[in-house]
Protein backbone atom coordinates (compact mmCIF):
# COMPACT_ATOMS: atom_id res chain seq x y z
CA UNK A 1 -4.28 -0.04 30.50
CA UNK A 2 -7.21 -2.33 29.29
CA UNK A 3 -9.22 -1.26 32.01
CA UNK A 4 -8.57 2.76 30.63
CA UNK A 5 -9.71 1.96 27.15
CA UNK A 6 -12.67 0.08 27.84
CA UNK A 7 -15.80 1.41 26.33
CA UNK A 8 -14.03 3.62 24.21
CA UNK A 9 -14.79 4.26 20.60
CA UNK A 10 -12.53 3.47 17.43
CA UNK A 11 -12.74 7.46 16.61
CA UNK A 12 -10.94 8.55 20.31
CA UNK A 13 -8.40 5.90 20.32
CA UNK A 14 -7.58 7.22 16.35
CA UNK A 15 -7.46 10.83 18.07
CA UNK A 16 -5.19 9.83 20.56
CA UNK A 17 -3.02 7.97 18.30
CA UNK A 18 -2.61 10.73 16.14
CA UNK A 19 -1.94 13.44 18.75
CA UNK A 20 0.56 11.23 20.19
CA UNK A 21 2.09 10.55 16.77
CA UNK A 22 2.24 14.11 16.03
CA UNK A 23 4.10 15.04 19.22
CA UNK A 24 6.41 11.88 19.02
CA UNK A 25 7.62 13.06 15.64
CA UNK A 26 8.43 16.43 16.31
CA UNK A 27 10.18 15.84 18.93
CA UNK A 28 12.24 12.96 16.80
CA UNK A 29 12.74 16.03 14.62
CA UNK A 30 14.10 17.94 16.78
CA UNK A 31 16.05 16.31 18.78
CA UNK A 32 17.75 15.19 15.77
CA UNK A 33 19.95 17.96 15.84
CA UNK A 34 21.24 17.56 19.63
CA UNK A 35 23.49 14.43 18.76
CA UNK A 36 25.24 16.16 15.98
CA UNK A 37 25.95 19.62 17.74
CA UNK A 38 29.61 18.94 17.27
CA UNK A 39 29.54 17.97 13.30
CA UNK A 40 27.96 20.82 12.34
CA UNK A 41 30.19 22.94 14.33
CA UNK A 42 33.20 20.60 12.35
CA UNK A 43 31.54 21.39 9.15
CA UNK A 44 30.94 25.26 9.64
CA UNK A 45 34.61 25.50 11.58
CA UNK A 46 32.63 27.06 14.11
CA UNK A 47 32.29 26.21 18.19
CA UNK A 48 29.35 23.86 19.86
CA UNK A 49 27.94 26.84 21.84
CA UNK A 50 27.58 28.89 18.64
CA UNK A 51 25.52 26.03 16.92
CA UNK A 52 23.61 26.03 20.41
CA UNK A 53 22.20 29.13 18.83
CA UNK A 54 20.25 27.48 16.58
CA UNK A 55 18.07 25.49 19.24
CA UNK A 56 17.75 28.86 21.39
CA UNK A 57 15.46 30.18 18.36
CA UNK A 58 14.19 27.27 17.83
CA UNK A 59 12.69 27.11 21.44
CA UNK A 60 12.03 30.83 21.12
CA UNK A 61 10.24 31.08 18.32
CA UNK A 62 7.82 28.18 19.48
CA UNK A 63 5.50 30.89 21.64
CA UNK A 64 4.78 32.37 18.21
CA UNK A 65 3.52 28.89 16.75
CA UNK A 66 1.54 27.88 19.26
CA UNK A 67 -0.14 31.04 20.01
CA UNK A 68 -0.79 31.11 15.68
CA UNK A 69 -1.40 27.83 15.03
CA UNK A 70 -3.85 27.78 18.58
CA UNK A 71 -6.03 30.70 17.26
CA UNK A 72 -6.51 29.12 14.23
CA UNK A 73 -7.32 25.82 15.75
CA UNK A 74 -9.65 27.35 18.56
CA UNK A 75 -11.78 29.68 15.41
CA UNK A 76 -11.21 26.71 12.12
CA UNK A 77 -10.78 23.35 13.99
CA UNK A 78 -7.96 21.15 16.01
CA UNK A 79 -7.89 18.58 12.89
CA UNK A 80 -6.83 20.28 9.74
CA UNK A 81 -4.97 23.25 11.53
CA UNK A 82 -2.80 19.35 13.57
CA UNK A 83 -2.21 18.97 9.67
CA UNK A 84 -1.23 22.11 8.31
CA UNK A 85 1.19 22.04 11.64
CA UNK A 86 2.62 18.87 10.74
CA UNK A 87 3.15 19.53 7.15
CA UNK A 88 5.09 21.96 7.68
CA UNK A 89 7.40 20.95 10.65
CA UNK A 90 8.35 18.37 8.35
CA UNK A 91 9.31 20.60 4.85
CA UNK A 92 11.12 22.89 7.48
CA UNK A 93 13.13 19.62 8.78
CA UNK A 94 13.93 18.41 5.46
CA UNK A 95 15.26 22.12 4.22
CA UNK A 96 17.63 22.06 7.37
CA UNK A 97 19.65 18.89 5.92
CA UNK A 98 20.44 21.23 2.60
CA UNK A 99 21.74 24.34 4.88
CA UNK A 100 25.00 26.02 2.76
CA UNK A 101 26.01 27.51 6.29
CA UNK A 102 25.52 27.94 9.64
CA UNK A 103 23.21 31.44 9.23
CA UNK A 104 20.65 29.65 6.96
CA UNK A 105 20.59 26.56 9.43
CA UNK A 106 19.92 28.89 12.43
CA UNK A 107 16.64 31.03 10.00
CA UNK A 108 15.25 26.90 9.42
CA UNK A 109 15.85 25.77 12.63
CA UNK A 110 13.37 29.29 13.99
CA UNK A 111 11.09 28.65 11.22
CA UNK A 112 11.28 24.98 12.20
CA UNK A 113 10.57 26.44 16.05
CA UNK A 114 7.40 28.10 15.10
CA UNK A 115 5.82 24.53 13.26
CA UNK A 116 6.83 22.93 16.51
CA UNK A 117 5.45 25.56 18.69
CA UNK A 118 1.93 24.36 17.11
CA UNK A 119 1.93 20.96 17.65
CA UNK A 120 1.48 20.44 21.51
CA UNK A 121 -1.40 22.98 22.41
CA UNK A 122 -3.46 21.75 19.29
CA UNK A 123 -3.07 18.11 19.47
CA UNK A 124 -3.41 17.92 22.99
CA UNK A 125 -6.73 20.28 23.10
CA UNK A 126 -7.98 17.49 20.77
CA UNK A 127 -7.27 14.37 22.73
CA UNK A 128 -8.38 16.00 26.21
CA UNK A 129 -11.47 17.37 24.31
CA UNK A 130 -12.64 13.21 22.88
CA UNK A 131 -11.68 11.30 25.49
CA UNK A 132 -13.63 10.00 28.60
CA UNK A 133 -12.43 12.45 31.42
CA UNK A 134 -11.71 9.23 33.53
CA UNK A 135 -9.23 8.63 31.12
CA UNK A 136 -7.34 12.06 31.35
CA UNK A 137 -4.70 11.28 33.61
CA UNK A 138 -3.61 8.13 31.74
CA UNK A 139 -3.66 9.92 28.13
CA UNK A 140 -2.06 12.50 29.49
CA UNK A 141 1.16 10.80 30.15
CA UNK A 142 0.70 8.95 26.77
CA UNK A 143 0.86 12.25 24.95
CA UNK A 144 3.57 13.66 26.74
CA UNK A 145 5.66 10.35 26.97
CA UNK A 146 5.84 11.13 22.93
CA UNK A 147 8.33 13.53 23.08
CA UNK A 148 10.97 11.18 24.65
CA UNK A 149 9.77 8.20 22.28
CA UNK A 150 10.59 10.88 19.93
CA UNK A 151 14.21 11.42 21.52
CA UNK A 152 14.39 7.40 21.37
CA UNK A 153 13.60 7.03 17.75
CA UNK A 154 15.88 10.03 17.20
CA UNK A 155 18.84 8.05 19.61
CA UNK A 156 17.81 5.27 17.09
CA UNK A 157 18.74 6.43 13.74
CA UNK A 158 21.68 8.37 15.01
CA UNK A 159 23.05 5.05 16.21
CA UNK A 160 22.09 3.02 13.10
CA UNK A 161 22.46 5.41 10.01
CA UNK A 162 24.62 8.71 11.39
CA UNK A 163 28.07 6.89 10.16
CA UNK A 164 26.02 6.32 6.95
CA UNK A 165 24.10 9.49 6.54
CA UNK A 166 25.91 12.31 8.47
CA UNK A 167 23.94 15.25 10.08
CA UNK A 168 22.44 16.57 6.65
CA UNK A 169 20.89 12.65 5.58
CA UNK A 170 19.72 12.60 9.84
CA UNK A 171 17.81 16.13 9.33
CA UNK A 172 16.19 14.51 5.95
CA UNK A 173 14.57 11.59 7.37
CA UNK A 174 13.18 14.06 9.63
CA UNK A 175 10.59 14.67 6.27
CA UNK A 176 9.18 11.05 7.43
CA UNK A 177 5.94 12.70 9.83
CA UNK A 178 4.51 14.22 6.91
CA UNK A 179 3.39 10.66 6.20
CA UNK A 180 0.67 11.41 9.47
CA UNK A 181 -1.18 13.69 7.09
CA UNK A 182 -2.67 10.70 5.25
CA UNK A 183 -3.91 8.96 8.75
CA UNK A 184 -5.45 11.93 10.14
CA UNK A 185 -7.01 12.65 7.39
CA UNK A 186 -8.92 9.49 6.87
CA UNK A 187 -9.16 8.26 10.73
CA UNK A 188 -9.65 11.07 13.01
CA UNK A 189 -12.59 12.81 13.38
CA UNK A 190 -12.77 16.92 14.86
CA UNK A 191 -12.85 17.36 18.40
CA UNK A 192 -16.91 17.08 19.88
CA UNK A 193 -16.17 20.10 22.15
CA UNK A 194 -14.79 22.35 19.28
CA UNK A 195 -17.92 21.29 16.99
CA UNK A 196 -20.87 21.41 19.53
CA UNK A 197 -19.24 24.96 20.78
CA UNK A 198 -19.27 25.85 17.28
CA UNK A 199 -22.42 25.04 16.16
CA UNK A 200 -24.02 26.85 19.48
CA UNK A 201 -21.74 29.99 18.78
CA UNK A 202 -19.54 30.62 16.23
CA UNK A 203 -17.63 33.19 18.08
CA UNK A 204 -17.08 30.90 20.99
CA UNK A 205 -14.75 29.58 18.24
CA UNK A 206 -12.36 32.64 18.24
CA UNK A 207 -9.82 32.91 21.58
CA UNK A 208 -11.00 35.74 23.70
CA UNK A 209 -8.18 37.32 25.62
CA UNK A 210 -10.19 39.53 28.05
CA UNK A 211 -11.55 35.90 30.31
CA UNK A 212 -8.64 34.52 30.29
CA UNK A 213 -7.74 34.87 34.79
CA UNK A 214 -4.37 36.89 33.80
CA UNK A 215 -3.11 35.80 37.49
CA UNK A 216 -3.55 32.02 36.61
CA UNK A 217 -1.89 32.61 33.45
CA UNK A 218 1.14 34.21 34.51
CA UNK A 219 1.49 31.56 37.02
CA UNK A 220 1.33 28.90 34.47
CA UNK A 221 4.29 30.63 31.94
CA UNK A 222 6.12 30.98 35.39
CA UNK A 223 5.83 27.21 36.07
CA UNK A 224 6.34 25.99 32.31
CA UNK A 225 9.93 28.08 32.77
CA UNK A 226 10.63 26.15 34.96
CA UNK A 227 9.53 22.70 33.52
CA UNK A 228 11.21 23.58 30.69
CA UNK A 229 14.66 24.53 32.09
CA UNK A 230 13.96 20.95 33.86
CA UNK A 231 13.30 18.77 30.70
CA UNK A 232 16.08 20.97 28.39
CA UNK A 233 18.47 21.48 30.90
CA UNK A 234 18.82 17.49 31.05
CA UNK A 235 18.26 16.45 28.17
CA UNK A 236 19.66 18.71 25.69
CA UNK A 237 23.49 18.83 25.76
CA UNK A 238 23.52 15.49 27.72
CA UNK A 239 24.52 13.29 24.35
CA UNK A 240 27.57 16.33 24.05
CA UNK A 241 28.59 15.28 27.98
CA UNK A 242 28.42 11.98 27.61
CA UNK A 243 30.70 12.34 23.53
CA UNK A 244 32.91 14.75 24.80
CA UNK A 245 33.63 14.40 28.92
CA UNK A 246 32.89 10.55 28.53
CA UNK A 247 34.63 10.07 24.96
CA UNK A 248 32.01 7.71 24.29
CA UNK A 249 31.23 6.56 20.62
CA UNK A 250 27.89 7.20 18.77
CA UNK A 251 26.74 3.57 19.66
CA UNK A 252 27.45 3.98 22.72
CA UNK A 253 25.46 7.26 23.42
CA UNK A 254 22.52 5.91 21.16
CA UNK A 255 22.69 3.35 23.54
CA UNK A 256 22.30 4.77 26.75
CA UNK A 257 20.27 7.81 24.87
CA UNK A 258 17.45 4.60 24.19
CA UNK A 259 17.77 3.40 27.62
CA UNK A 260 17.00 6.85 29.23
CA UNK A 261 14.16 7.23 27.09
CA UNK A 262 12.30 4.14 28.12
CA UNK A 263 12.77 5.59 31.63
CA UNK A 264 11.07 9.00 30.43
CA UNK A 265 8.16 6.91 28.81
CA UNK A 266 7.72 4.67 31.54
CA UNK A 267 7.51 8.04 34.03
CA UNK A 268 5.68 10.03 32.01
CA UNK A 269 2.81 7.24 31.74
CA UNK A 270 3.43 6.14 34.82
CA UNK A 271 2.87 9.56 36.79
CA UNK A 272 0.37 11.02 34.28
CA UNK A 273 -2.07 8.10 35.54
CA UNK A 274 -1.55 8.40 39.13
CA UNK A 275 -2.23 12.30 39.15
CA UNK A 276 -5.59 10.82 37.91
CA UNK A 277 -6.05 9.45 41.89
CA UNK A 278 -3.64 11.56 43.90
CA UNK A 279 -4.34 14.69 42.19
CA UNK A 280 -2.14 16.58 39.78
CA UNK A 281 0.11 19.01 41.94
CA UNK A 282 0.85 16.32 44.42
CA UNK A 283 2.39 14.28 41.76
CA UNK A 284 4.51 16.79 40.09
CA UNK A 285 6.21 17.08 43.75
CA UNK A 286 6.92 13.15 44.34
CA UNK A 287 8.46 13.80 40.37
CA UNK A 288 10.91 16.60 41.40
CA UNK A 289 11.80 14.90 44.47
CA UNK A 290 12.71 12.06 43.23
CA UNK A 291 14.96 13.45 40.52
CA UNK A 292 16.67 15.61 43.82
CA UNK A 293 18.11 12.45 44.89
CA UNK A 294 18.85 10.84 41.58
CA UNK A 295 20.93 13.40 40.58
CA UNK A 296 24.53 12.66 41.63
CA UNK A 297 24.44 9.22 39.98
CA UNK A 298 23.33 10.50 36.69
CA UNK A 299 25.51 13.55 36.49
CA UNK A 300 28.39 12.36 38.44
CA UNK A 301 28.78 8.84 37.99
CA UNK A 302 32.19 7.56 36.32
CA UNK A 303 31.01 4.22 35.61
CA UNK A 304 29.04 3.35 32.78
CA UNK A 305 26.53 1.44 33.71
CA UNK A 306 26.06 3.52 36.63
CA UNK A 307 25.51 6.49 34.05
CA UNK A 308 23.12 4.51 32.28
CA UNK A 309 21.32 3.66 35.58
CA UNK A 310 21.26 7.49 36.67
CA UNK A 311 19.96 8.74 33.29
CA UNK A 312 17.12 6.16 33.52
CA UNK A 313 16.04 7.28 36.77
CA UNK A 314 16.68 11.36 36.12
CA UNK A 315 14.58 10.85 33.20
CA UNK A 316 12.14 8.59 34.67
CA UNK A 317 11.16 11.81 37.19
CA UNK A 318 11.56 14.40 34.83
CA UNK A 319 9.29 13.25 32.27
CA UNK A 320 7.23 11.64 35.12
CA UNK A 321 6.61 15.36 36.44
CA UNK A 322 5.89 16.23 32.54
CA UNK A 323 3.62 13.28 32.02
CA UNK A 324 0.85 15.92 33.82
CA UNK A 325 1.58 18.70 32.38
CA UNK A 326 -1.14 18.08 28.77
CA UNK A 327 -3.96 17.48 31.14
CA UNK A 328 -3.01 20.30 33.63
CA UNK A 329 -2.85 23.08 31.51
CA UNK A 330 -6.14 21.61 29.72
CA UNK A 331 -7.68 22.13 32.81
CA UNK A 332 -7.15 25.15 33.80
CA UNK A 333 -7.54 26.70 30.48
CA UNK A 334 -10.53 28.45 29.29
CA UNK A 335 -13.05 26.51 27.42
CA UNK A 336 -12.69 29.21 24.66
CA UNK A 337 -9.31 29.11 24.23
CA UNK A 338 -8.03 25.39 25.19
CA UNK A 339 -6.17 25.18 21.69
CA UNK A 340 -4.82 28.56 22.92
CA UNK A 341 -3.84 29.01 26.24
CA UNK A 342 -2.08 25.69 27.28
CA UNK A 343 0.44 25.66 23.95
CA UNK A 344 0.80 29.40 24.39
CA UNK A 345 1.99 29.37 28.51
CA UNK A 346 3.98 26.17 27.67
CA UNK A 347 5.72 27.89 24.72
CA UNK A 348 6.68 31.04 26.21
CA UNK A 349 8.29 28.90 29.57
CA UNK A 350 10.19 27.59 26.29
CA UNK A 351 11.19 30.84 25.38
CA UNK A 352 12.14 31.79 28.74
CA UNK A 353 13.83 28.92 29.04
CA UNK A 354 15.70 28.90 25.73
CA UNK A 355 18.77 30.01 26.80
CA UNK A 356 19.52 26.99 28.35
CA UNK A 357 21.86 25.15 26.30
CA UNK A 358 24.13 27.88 25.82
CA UNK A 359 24.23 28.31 29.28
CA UNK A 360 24.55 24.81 29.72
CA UNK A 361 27.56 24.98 27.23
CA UNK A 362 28.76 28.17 28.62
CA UNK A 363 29.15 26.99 32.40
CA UNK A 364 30.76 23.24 30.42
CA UNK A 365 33.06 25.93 28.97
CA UNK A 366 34.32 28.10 32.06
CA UNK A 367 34.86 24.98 33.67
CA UNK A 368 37.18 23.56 31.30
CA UNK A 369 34.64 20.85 29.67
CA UNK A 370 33.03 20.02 33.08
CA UNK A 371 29.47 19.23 31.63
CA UNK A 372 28.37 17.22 34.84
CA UNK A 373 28.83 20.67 36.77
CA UNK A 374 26.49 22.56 34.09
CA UNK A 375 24.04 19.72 33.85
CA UNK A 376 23.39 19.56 37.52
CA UNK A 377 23.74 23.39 38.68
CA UNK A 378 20.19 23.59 36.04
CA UNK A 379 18.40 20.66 37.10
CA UNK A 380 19.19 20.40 40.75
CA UNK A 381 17.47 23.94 41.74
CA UNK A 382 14.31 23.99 39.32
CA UNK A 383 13.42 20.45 40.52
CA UNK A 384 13.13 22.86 43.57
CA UNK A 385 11.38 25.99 42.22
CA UNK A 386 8.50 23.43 40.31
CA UNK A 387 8.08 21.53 43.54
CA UNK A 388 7.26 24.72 44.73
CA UNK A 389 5.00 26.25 42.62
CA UNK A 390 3.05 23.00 42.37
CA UNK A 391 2.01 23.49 46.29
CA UNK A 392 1.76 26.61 45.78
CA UNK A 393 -0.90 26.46 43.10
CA UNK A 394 -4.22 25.17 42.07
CA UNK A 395 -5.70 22.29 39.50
CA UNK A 396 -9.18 21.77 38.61
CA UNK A 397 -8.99 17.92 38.10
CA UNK A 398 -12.28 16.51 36.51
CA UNK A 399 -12.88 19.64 35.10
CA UNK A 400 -15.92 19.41 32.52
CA UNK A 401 -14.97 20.01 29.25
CA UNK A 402 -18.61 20.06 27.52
CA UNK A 403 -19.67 22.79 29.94
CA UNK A 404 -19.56 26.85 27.53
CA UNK A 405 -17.24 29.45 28.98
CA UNK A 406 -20.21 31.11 29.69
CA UNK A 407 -21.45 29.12 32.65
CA UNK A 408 -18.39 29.67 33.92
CA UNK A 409 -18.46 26.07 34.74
CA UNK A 410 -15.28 24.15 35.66
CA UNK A 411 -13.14 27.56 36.06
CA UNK A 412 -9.88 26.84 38.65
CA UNK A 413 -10.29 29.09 41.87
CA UNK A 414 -7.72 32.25 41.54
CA UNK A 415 -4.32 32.00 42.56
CA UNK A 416 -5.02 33.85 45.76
CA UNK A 417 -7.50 31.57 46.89
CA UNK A 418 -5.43 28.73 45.82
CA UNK A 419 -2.48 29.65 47.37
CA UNK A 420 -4.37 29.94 50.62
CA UNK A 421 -5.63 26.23 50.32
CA UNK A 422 -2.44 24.30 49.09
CA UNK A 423 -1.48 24.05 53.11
CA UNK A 424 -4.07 21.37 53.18
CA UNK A 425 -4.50 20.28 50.10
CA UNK A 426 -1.19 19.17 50.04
């Protein structure tokens, strides 16, 4: 790690510390709300796959933030639009702890969905845009290994302050990130690509739709459905398998919850800096793989320990596999659109994809509480389908970032053509 930040200045490691700040804490705000599924549905007399509903729309409505908030970052700026974002993911979280019923939490937790939907094309454009491009791989994983530190710190206070707090004092703490504001604001400087594009062109600043390669871009919301079925269908309603089929107490699931999140961070970093050597696809497919063979222990096990071993290692690949995905879709995006296009194809695979914990709950349902069976019939065949569409598809590692759209330098070869070279590639 000392060897990635040497020669780097104070104002890029204060941009990556903020971007991975602002992705760490809203992911602690939202997964807040998966270990106390079954209190709200206590409080509201209601059924866990009804309060499901309310992260469905949040996941759904995150295509409309990130396509919003990335417009406004790619025409005003990545740094104040990061704090406008983050602002208001953090009022939202706080107004969800105050929710008279079940219908109001459901409108806060979509609202909440669209701050969220922001976050991850914006600050990510902004890292990948300062840092040395020998560095992407590494930062990469760093950014994305925020969301499960967020899912840790959230595992955290759940252990230490739910039987203090309940679910409405857990979704007020979540008004702690707004506290980022004051560190951006005084630390981190705008992104160098953003301002030098600007100052050549000030409509290079606005998104333009019509050179975006449509083909690559379908293939990317076809792939982030799939990454996103693979991170939420093991993540989200695992705390509910492991309280209800397990009977385990909240320590206990905090517990293992922490321990399965230092596996995600350690993959995620881990993974993200090897891509940087052995090329993006072809670590996305070692990723997948690897969770193939993990997954009876972590969905099956009856043991404890065993359990805590399995969710270690299951998270350990899935977040591994994830730990590419900021610099990938940076990549590939247009230069005129980078605050656009890689939040906006990873948010609509969320959308796609947001049906999954009902399902999840659903199949738990049908089968008479038999969570394992609905966690592994999701994760199990779109660790397959990513593997996949990783050979099947193309990167554009090294990409240069200071190059215009209009040299057309740096642009990923179409799908076609990339589908014809993956044989040996790969």
């Amino acid at each position: 790690m000392a060897s990635v930040l040497s020669g780097w200045t104070r104002e890029q490691k204060n941009v990556v510390a903020a971007s991975f700040l602002g992705w760490t804490l809203d992911a602690f705000d939202f997964f807040l709300m998966v270990f106390v599924l079954k209190d709200i549905a206590a409080e509201f007399s209601t059924s866990v796959s009804s309060v499901t509903w309310a992260i469905l729309l949040t996941l759904a409505m995150r295509p409309v933030g990130a396509f919003i908030f990335g417009r406004a970052a790619d025409r005003w700026g990545r740094r104040p639009t990061l704090m406008v974002d983050i602002a208001l993911y953090s009022a939202l979280e706080f107004a969800s702890g105050f929710s008279p019923n079940l219908t109001v939490l459901i409108v806060l937790r979509a609202l909440y969905g669209v701050a969220m939907g922001g976050e991850w094309g914006v600050g990510a454009s902004l890292a990948m845009e300062t840092i040395p491009p020998k560095a992407r791989g590494f930062v990469s994983g760093l950014l994305q290994s925020g969301y499960p530190t967020g899912y840790f710190l959230a595992s955290i206070v759940y252990g230490v302050l739910f039987q203090y707090i309940g679910w409405r004092g857990m979704f007020m703490v979540g008004v702690l990130p707004a506290l980022l504001l004051l560190y951006i604001r005084r630390h981190v400087p705008e992104s160098p690509a953003f301002t030098n594009r600007a100052a050549a062109d000030s409509r290079s600043a606005k998104p333009r739709l019509a050179g975006i390669n449509w083909s690559l871009a379908i293939y990317a919301v076809v792939l982030m459905t799939a990454f996103n079925f693979y991170s939420h269908g093991t993540q989200d309603i695992y705390p509910t398998f492991l309280q209800v089929q397990h009977k385990l107490d909240p320590h206990t699931v905090s517990l293992i919850a922490v321990i399965y999140n230092l596996g995600a961070i350690c993959g995620g970093i881990l993974f993200g800096t090897l891509s940087e050597r052995y090329g993006r696809r072809r670590c996305m497919i070692i990723a997948c793989v690897l969770s193939i063979v993990v997954l009876p222990l972590w969905a099956f096990s009856t043991n404890l320990w065993l359990l805590a071993v399995g969710a270690f290692l299951m998270q350990f690949a899935v977040q591994g596999a994830w730990g590419i995905v900021p610099v990938h879709l940076n990549e590939l995006s247009p230069p005129h659109a980078r605050a656009t296009f890689p939040g906006f194809v990873y948010q609509l695979g969320n959308l796609f994809a947001s049906v999954n914990a009902p399902l999840q709950a659903g199949i738990a349902a049908h089968l008479a509480g038999n969570y394992a069976m609905a966690l592994a019939v999701v994760a199990g065949p779109v660790a397959v389908v990513i593997a996949v569409l990783a050979a099947l598809g193309t990167e554009a590692r090294g990409v240069d970032f200071s190059r215009s759209a209009e040299n057309g330098a740096g642009e990923p070869a179409p799908l076609g053509v990339a589908v014809g070279q993956a044989r040996s590639a790969l």
